[in-house]
Protein backbone atom coordinates (compact mmCIF):
# COMPACT_ATOMS: atom_id res chain seq x y z
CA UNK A 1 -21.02 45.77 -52.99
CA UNK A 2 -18.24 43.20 -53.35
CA UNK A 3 -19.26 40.32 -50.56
CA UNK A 4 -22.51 38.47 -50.14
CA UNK A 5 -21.97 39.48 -46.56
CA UNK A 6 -23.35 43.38 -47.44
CA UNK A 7 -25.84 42.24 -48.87
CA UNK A 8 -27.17 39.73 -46.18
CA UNK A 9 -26.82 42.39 -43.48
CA UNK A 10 -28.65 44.66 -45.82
CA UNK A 11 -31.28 42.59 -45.65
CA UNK A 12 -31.40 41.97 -42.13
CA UNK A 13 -31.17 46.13 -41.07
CA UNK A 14 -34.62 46.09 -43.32
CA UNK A 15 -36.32 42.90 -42.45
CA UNK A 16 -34.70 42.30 -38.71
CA UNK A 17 -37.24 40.08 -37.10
CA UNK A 18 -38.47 38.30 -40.25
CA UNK A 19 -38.40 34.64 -40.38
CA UNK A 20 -35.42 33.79 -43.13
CA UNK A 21 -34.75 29.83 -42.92
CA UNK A 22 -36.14 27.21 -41.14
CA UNK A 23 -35.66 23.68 -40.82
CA UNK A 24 -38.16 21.14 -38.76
CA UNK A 25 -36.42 22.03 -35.34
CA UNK A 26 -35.14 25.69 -36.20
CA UNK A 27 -36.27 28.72 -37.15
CA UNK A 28 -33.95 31.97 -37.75
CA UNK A 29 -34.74 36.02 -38.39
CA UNK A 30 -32.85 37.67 -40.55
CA UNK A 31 -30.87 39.34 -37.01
CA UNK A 32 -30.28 35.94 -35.24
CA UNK A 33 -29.22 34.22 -38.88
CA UNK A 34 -26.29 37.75 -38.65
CA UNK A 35 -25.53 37.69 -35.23
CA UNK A 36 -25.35 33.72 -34.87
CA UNK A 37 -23.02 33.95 -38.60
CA UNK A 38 -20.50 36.76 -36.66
CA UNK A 39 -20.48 34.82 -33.86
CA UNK A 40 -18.63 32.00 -35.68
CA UNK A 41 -16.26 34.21 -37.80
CA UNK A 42 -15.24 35.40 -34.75
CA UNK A 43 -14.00 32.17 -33.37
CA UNK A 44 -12.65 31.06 -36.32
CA UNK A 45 -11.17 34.37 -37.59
CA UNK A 46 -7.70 34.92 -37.68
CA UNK A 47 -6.68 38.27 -39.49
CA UNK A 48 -3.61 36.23 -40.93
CA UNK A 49 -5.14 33.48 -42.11
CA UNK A 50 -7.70 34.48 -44.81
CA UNK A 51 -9.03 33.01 -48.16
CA UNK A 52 -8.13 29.40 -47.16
CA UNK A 53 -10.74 26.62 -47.62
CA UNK A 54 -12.87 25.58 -44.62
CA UNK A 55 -14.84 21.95 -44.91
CA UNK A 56 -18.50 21.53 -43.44
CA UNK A 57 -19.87 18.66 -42.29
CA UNK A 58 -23.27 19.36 -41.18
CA UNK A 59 -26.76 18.24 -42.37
CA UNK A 60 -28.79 19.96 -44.53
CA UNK A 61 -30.18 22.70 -41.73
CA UNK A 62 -30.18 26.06 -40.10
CA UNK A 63 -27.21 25.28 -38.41
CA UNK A 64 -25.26 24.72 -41.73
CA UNK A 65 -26.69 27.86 -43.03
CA UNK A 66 -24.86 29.38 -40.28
CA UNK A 67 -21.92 27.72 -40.71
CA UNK A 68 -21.53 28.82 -44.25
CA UNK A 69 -22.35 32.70 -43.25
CA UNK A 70 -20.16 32.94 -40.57
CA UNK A 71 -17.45 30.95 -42.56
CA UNK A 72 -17.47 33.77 -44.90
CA UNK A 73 -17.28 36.41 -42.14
CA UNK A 74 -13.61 34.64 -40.97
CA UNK A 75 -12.63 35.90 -44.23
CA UNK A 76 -12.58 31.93 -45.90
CA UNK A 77 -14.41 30.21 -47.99
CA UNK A 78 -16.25 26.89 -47.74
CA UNK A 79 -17.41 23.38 -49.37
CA UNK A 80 -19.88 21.50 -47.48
CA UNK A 81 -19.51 17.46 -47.38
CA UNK A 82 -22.27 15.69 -47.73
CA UNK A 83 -22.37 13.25 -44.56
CA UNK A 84 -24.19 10.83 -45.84
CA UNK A 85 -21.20 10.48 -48.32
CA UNK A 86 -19.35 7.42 -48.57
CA UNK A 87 -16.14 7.67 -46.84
CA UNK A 88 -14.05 6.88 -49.62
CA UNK A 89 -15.35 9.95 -51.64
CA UNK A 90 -15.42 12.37 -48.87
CA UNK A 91 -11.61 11.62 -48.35
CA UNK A 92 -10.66 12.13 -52.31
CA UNK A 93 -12.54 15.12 -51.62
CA UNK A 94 -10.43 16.45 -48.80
CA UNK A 95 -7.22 15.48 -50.22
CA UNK A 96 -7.66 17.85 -52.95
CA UNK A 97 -9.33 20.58 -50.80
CA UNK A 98 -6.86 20.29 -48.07
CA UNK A 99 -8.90 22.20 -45.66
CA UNK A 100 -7.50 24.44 -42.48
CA UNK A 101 -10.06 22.68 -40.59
CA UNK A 102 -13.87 21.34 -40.44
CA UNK A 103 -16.91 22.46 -38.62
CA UNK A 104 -19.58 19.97 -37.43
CA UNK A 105 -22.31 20.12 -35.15
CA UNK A 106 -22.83 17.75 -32.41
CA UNK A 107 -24.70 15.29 -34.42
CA UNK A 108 -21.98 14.84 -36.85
CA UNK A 109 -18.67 14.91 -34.43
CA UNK A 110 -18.42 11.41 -34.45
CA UNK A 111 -18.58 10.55 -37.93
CA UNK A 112 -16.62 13.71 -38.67
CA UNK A 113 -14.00 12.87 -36.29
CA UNK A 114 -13.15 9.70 -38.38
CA UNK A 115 -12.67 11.46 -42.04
CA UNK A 116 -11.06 14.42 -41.00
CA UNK A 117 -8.69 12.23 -38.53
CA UNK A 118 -5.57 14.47 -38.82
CA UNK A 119 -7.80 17.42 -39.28
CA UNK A 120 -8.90 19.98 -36.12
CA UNK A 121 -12.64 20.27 -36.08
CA UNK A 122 -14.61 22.83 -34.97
CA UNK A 123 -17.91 22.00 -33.48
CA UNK A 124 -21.03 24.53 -33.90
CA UNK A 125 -23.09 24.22 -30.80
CA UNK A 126 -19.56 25.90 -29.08
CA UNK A 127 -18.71 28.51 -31.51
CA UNK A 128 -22.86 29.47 -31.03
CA UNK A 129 -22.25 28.74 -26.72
CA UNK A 130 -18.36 30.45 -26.43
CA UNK A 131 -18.04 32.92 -28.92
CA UNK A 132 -18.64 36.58 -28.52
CA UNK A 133 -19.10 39.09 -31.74
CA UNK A 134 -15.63 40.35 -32.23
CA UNK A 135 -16.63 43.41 -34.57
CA UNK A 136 -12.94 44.79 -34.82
CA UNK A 137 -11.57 42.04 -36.29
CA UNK A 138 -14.57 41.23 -38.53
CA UNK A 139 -14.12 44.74 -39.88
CA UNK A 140 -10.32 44.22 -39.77
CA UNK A 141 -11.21 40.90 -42.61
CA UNK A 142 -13.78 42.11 -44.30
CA UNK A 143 -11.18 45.28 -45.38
CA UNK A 144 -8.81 42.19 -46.88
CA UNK A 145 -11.77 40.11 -49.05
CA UNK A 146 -12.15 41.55 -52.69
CA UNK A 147 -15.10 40.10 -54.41
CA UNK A 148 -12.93 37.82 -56.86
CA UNK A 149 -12.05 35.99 -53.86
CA UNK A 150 -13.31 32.25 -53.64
CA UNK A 151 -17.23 31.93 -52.07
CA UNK A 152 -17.28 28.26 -51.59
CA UNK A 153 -16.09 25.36 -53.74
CA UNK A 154 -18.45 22.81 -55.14
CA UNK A 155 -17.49 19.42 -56.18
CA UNK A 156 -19.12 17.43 -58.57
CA UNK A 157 -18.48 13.94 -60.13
CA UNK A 158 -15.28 14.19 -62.75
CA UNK A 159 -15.18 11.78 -65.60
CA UNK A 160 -11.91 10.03 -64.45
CA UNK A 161 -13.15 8.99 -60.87
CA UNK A 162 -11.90 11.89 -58.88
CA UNK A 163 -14.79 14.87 -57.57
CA UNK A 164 -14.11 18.11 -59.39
CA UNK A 165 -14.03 21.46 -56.80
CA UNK A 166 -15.35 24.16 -59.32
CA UNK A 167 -14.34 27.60 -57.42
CA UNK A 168 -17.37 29.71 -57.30
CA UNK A 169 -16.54 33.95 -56.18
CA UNK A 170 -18.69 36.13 -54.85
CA UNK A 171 -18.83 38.33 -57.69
CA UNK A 172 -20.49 35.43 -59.23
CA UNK A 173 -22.90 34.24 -56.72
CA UNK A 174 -24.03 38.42 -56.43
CA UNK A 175 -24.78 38.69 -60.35
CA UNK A 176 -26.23 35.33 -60.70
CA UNK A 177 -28.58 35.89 -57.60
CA UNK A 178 -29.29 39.23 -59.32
CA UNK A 179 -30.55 38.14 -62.25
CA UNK A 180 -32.65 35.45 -60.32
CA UNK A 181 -34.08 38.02 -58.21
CA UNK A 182 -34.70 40.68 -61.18
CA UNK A 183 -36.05 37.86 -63.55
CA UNK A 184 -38.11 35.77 -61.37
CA UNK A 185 -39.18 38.66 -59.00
CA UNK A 186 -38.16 37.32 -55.99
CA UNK A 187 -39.44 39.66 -53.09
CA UNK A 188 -40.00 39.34 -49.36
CA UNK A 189 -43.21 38.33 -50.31
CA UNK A 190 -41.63 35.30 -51.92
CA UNK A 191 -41.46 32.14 -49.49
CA UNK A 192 -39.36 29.32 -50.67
CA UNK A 193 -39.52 25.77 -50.24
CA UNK A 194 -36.26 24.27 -50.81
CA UNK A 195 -35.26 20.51 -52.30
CA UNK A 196 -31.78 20.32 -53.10
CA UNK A 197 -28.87 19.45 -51.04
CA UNK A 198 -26.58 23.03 -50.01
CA UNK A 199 -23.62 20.36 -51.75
CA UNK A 200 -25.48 20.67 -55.38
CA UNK A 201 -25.44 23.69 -57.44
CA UNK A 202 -28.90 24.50 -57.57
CA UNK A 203 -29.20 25.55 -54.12
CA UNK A 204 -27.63 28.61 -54.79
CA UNK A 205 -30.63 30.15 -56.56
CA UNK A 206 -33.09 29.99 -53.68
CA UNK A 207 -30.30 30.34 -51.14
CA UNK A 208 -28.84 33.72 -52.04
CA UNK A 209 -31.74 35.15 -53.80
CA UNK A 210 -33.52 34.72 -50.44
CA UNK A 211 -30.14 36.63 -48.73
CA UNK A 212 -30.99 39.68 -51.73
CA UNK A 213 -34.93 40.10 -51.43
CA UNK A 214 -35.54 39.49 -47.59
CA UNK A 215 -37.48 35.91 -49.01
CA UNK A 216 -38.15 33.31 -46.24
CA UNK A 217 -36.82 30.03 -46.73
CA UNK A 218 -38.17 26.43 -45.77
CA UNK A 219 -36.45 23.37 -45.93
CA UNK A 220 -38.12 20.72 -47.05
CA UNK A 221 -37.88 17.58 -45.04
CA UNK A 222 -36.55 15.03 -47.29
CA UNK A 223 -38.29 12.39 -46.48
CA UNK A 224 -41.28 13.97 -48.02
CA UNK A 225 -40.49 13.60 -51.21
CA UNK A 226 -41.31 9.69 -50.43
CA UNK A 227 -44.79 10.40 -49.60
CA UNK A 228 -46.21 13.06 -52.40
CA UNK A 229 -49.23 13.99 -51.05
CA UNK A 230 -47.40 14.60 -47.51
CA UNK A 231 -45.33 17.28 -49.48
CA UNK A 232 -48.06 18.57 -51.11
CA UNK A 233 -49.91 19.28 -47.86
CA UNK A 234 -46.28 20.82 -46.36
CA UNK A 235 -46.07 23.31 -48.90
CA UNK A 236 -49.84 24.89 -48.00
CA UNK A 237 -49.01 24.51 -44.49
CA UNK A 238 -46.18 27.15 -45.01
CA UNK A 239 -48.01 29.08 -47.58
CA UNK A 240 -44.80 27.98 -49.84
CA UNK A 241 -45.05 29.92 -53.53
CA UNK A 242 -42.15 29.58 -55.01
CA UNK A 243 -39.83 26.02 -55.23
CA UNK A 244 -36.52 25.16 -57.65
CA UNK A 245 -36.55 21.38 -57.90
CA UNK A 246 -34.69 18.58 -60.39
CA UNK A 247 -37.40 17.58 -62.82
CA UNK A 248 -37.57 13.96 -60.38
CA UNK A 249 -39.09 15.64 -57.96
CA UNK A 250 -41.70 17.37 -59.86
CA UNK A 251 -42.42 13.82 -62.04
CA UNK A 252 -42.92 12.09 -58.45
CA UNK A 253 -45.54 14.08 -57.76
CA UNK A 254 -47.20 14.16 -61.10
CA UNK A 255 -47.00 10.33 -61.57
CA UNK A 256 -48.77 9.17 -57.82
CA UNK A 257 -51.55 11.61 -59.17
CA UNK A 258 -50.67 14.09 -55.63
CA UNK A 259 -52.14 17.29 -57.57
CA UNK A 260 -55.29 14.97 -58.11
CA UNK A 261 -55.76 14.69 -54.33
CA UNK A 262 -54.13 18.25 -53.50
CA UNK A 263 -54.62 21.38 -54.26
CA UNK A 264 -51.75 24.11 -54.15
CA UNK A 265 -53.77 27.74 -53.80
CA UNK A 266 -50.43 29.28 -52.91
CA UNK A 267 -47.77 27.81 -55.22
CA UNK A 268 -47.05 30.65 -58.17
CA UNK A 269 -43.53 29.99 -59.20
CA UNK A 270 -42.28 26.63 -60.08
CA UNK A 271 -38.56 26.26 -61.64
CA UNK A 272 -36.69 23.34 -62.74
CA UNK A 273 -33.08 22.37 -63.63
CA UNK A 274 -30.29 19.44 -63.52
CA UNK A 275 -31.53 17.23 -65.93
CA UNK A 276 -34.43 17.19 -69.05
CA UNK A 277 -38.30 17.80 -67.38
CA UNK A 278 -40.40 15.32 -69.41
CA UNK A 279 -43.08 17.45 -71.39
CA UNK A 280 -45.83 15.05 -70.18
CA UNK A 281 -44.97 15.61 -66.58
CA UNK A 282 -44.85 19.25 -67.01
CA UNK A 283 -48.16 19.05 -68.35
CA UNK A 284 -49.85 17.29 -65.98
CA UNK A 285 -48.68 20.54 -63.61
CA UNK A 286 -49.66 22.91 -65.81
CA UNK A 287 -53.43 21.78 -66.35
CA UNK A 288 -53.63 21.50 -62.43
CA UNK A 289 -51.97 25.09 -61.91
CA UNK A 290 -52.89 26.95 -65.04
CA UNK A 291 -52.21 30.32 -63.13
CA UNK A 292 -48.19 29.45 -61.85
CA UNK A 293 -45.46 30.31 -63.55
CA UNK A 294 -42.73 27.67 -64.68
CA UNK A 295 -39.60 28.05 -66.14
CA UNK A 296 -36.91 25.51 -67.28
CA UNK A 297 -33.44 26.98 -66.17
CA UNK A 298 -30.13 25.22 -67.45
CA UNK A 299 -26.49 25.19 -67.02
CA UNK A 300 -23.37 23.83 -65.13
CA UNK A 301 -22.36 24.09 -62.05
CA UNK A 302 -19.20 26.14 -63.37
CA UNK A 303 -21.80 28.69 -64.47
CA UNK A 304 -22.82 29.33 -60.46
CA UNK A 305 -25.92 27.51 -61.33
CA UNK A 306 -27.31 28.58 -64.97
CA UNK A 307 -26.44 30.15 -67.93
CA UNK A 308 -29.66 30.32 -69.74
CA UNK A 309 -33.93 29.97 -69.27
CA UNK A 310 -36.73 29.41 -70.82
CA UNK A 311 -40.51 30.90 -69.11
CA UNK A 312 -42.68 28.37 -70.59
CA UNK A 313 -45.30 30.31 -72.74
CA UNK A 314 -47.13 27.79 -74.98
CA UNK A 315 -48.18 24.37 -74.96
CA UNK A 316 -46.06 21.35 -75.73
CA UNK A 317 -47.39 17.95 -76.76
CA UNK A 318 -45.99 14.93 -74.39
CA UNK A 319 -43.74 13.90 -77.12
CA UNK A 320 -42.09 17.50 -77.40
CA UNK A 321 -39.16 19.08 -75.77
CA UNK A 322 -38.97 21.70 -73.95
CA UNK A 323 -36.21 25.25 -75.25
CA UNK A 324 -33.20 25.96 -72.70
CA UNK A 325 -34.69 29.15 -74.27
CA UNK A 326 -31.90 32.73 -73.94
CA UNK A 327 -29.08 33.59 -72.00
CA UNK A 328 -29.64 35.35 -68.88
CA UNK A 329 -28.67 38.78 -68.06
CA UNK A 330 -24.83 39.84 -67.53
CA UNK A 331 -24.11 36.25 -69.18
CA UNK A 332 -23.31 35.13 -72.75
CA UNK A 333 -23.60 31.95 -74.85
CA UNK A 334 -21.76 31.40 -78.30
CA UNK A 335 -22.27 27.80 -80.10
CA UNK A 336 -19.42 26.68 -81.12
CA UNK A 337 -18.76 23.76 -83.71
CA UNK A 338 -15.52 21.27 -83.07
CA UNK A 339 -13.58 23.21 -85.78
CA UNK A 340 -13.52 26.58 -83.44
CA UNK A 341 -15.88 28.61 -85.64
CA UNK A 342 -19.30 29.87 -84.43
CA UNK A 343 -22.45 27.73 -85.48
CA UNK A 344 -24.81 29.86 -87.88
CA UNK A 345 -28.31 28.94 -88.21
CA UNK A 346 -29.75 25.76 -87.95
CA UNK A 347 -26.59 24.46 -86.90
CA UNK A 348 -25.36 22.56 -83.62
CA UNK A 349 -22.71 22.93 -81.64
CA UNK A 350 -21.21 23.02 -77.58
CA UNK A 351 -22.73 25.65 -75.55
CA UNK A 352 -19.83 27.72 -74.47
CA UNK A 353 -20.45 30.60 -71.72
CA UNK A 354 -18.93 33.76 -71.26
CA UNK A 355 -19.59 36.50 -68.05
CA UNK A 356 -19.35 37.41 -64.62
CA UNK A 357 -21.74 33.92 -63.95
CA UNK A 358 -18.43 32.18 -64.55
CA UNK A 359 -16.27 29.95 -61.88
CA UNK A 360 -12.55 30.70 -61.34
CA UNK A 361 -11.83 27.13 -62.41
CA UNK A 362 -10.95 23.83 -60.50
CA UNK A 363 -9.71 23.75 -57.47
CA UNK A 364 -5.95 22.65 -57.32
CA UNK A 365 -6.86 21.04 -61.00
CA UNK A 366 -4.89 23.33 -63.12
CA UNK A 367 -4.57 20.76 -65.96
CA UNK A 368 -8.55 20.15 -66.42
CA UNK A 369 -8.70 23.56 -65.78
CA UNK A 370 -7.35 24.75 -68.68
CA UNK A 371 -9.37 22.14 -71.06
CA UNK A 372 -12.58 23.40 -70.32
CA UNK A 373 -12.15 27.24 -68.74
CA UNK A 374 -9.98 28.54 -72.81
CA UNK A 375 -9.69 31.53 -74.77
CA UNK A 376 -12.93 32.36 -76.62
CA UNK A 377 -11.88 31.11 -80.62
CA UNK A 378 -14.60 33.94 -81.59
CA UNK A 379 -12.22 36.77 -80.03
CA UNK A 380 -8.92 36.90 -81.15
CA UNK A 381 -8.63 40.58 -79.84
CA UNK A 382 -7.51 39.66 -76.22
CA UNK A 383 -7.46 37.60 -73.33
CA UNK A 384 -11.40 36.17 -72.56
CA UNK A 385 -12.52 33.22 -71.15
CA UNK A 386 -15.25 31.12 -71.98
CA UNK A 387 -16.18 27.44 -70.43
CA UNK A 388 -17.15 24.75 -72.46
CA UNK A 389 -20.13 23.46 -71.02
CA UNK A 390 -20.14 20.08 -73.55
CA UNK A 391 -23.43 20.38 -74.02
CA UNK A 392 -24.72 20.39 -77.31
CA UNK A 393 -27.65 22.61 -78.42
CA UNK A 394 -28.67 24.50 -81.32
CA UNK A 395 -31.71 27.34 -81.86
CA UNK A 396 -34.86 26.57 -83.08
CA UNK A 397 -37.68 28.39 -85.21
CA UNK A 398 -38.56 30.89 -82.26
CA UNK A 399 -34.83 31.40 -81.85
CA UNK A 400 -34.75 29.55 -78.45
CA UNK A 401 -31.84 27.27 -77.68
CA UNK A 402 -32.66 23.73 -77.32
CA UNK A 403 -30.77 21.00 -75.86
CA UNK A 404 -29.61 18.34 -77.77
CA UNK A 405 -27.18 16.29 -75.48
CA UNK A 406 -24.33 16.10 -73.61
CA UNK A 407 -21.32 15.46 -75.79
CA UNK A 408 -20.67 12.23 -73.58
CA UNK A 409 -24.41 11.45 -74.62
CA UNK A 410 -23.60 11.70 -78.34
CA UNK A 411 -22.54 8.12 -79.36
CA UNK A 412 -21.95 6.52 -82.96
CA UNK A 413 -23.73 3.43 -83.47
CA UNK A 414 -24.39 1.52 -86.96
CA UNK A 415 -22.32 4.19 -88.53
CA UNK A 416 -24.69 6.99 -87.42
CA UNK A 417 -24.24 9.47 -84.71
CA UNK A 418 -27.09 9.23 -82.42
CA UNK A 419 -28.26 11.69 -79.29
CA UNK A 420 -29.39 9.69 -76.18
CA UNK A 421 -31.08 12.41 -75.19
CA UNK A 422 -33.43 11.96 -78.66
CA UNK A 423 -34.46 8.11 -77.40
CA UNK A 424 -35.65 9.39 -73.93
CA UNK A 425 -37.66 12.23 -74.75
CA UNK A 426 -39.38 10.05 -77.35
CA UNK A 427 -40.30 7.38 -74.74
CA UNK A 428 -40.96 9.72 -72.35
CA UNK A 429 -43.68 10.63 -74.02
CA UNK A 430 -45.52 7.26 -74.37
CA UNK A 431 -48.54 6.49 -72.28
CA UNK A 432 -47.59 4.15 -69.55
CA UNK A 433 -43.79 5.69 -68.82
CA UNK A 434 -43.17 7.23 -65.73
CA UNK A 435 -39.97 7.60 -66.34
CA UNK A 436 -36.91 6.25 -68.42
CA UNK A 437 -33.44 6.65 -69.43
CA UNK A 438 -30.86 5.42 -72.17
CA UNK A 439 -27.15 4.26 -71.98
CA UNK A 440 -24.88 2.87 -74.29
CA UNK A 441 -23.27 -0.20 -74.00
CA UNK A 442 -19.93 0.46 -75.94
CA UNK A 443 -18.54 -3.04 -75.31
CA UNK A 444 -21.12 -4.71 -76.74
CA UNK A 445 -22.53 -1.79 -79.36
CA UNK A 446 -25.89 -1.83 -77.73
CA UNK A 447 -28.67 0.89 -77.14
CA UNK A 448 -29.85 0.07 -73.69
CA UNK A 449 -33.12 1.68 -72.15
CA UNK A 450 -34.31 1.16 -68.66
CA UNK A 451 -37.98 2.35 -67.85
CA UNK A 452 -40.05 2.43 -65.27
CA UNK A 453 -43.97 2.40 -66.14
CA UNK A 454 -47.61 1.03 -65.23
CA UNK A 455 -48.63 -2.44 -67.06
CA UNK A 456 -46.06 -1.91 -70.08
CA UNK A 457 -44.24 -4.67 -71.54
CA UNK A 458 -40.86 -4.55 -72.90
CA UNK A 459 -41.78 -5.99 -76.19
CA UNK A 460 -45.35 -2.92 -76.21
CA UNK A 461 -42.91 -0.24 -75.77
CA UNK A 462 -40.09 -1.36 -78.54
CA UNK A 463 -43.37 -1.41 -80.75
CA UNK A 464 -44.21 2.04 -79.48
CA UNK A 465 -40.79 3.40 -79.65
CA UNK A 466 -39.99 2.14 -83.41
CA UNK A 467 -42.82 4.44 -84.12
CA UNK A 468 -41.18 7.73 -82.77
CA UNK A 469 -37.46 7.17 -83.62
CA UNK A 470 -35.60 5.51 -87.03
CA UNK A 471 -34.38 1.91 -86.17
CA UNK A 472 -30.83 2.88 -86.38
CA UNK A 473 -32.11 4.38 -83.18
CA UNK A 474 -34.10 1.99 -81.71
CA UNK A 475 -32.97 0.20 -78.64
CA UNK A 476 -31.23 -2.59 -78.90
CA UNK A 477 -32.43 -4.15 -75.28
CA UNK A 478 -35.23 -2.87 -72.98
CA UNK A 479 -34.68 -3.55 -69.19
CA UNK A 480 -38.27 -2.55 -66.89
CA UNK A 481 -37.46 -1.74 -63.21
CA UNK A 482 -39.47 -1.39 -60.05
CA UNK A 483 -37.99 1.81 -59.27
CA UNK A 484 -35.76 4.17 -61.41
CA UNK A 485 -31.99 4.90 -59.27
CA UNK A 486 -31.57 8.00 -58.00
CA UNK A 487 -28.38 9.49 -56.79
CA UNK A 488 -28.35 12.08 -53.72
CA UNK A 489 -28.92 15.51 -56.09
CA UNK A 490 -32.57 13.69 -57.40
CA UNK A 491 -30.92 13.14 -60.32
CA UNK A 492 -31.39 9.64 -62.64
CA UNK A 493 -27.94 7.49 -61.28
CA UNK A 494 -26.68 6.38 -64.44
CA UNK A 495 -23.94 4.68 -62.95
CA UNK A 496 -26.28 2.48 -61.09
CA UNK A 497 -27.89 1.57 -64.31
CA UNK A 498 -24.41 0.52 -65.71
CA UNK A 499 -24.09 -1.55 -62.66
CA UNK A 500 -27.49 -3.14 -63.02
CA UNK A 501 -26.55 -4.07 -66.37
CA UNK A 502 -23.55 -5.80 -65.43
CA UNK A 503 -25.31 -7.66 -63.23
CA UNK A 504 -23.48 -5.95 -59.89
């Protein structure tokens, strides 16, 4: 099949009536989720006007489920704006996507009215009230779409200011959901319980390996996420067994002591990705659900979601770090070292990826494009790409890949070159953290940690650190804080932590 669309309706001539996402005011089967989807490609569609981008402004609900679906069935494909965005970002956002027009729901039309001000918007509640299924011409577009064609574009932070629109197809989205679904076998048994924004990457795992297997879907208020044991309780309520959350999420929970007060009878699948999962964390999980599954999945957002995994399988001492483990299926990873020649063993070097997991490239970014999305240096056959992911890893003993750090992470300080990454896990895994992270100050040549953790004094963890890490490595100033920055993806907000030490 070449569109996500055959596969979702699939799905819904097996499982009609099943439940297949809900939010706190919706709920949708599998038939209502299809008809609802047409419904809106069929306002929208025009048989001339195909593969064009389409922006959408909606919360993170049923309704923007819908949106996305029926989207696709006009034959387009679509980025979704986060709207609690600030303005100034949404608009550098739209000025590179240059959509053909925006859909928003009632709740948003206000707000949406003032970014997209030259822009015609499209409101949901009428496409759902007005429309009527127009099979002729969605057969008509579906004849055009080739499954190369652009899915949805996803922007993420770019290193010069600007958001990044990495172009995701739906050949990519229909191998990487089948490897989740295959690996992690996802079934209509499998009931989901969903943390990350639809913007961020990582949605795509639960989203479209629900649309393959038939799964049901919950989305989990976010609020929650405040109040641990309130989650906790959410996730028996729906008889939730399977979630994919950033490793912040899962440390909340562990560090209020929620599993303490909680048990989770149905919960057999936990995965995690987006940044490192601190080993102590992890454990604290694992002795309270000896029975679940957990797996540590990695890789960009220019990978669909992930490039590689790791099924954890033995223990780990709190001071350890966890493999990025093998590649996944129908995807390739080659370490490469900066002079263009594959690492050999023992050696480090960037992850580079090669596959059908792989994004088209940047949208209207030709020029970063082609710095990251190059000819594979191990092939000099023919044409292949590969995308350089700048992370750096290397395998271990067991022949897993573990993570080193980001390039960007890598600094050179005292005349030795020194992984940021190295200094967290350490600290991570002292009693009393919670939670920490390191940045470097390069205007002052400074190793900076900020931590947040129970009756520990800056001057009891230096002490504590010197022991795990050489004092070329040691940081140069300690800074405690009440509460660790977030940004809206649950990952640490390292910019805020620049800010905080400039005093802003």
């Amino acid at each position: 099949m070449k569109n996500i669309l055959e596969y979702l309706e699939k799905t819904a001539e097996k499982y009609k009536d099943k439940l297949a996402f809900a939010d706190t005011n919706r709920e949708v089967s599998y038939s209502e989720l299809v008809n609802n989807s047409k419904k809106i490609g069929s306002y929208i569609g025009n048989e001339t006007i195909i593969n064009r981008p389409i922006a959408i402004f909606i919360d993170k609900t049923v309704n923007c489920l819908e949106a996305m679906f029926g989207t696709l069935y006009s034959g387009n494909f679509y980025t979704i704006i986060d709207t609690k965005s600030p303005k100034e970002r949404i608009n550098l956002i739209l000025n590179t996507l240059e959509p053909i027009f925006i859909i928003t729901d009632t709740r948003n039309l206000e707000k949406a009215k003032e970014i997209g001000i030259d822009k015609k918007i499209y409101v949901y509640e009428e496409m759902i009230e007005k429309s009527i299924i127009d099979n002729n011409k969605l057969e008509k577009i579906r004849n055009k779409m080739i499954d190369t064609n652009p899915m949805y574009i996803l922007f993420t932070s770019g290193s010069t200011g600007t958001p990044k629109g990495t172009v995701i197809s739906h050949k990519a989205v229909i191998s990487y959901a089948s490897w989740v679904v295959g690996t992690f076998d996802i079934n209509s048994n499998t009931i989901w319980g969903s943390q990350t924004p639809f913007y961020f990457s990582m949605s795509i795992t639960d989203v479209f390996s629900t649309i393959l297997s038939g799964a049901t879907f919950y989305i989990i208020p976010k609020m929650y996420f405040s109040f641990p044991v309130k989650l906790l309780e959410f996730i028996n309520e729906k008889k939730i067994n399977s979630i994919y959350w950033v490793p912040s999420a899962l440390c909340i929970v562990a560090n209020f002591k929620a599993l303490d007060e909680v048990e989770l009878p149905t919960l057999k699948k936990v995965l995690f990705a987006g940044e490192v999962m601190p080993v102590k964390q992890l454990n604290m999980w694992i002795n309270k659900l000896p029975n679940t599954m957990f797996a540590n999945l990695f890789g960009p957002t220019e990978t669909t979601d992930i490039c590689t995994y790791y099924i954890v399988d033995r223990k780990f001492k709190n001071d350890e770090s966890l493999p990025i483990g093998k590649s996944c299926n129908n995807c390739d990873v080659l370490i490469v070292k900066d002079d263009g020649t594959e690492a050999g063993n023992g050696e480090s070097g960037e992850l580079c990826v090669r596959g059908s997991f792989l994004a088209n490239g940047y949208y209207n970014n030709p020029e970063k494009t082609k710095s990251v999305f190059v000819q594979n240096p191990i092939n000099k056959c023919y044409p292949e790409t590969i995308y350089k992911t700048g992370d750096i890893v290397k395998y271990n003993e067991y022949n897993e890949l573990i993570y080193l750090s980001r390039k960007d992470f890598q600094i050179k300080h005292m005349g030795y070159r020194i992984e940021l990454g190295e200094i967290e896990n350490a600290t991570n895994g002292i009693d009393g953290i919670i939670i920490c992270a390191c940045i470097y100050d390069t205007e002052n040549s400074k190793i900076i940690l900020f931590y947040q953790g129970e009756e520990l004094t800056e001057e009891n963890l230096l002490s504590a650190v010197k022991e795990k890490v050489p004092t070329y490595m040691c940081p140069n100033k300690i800074i405690k804080l009440p509460k660790m920055p977030y940004n809206a993806n649950g990952k640490i907000d390292r910019v805020k932590l620049k800010n905080i030490l400039k005093g802003e």
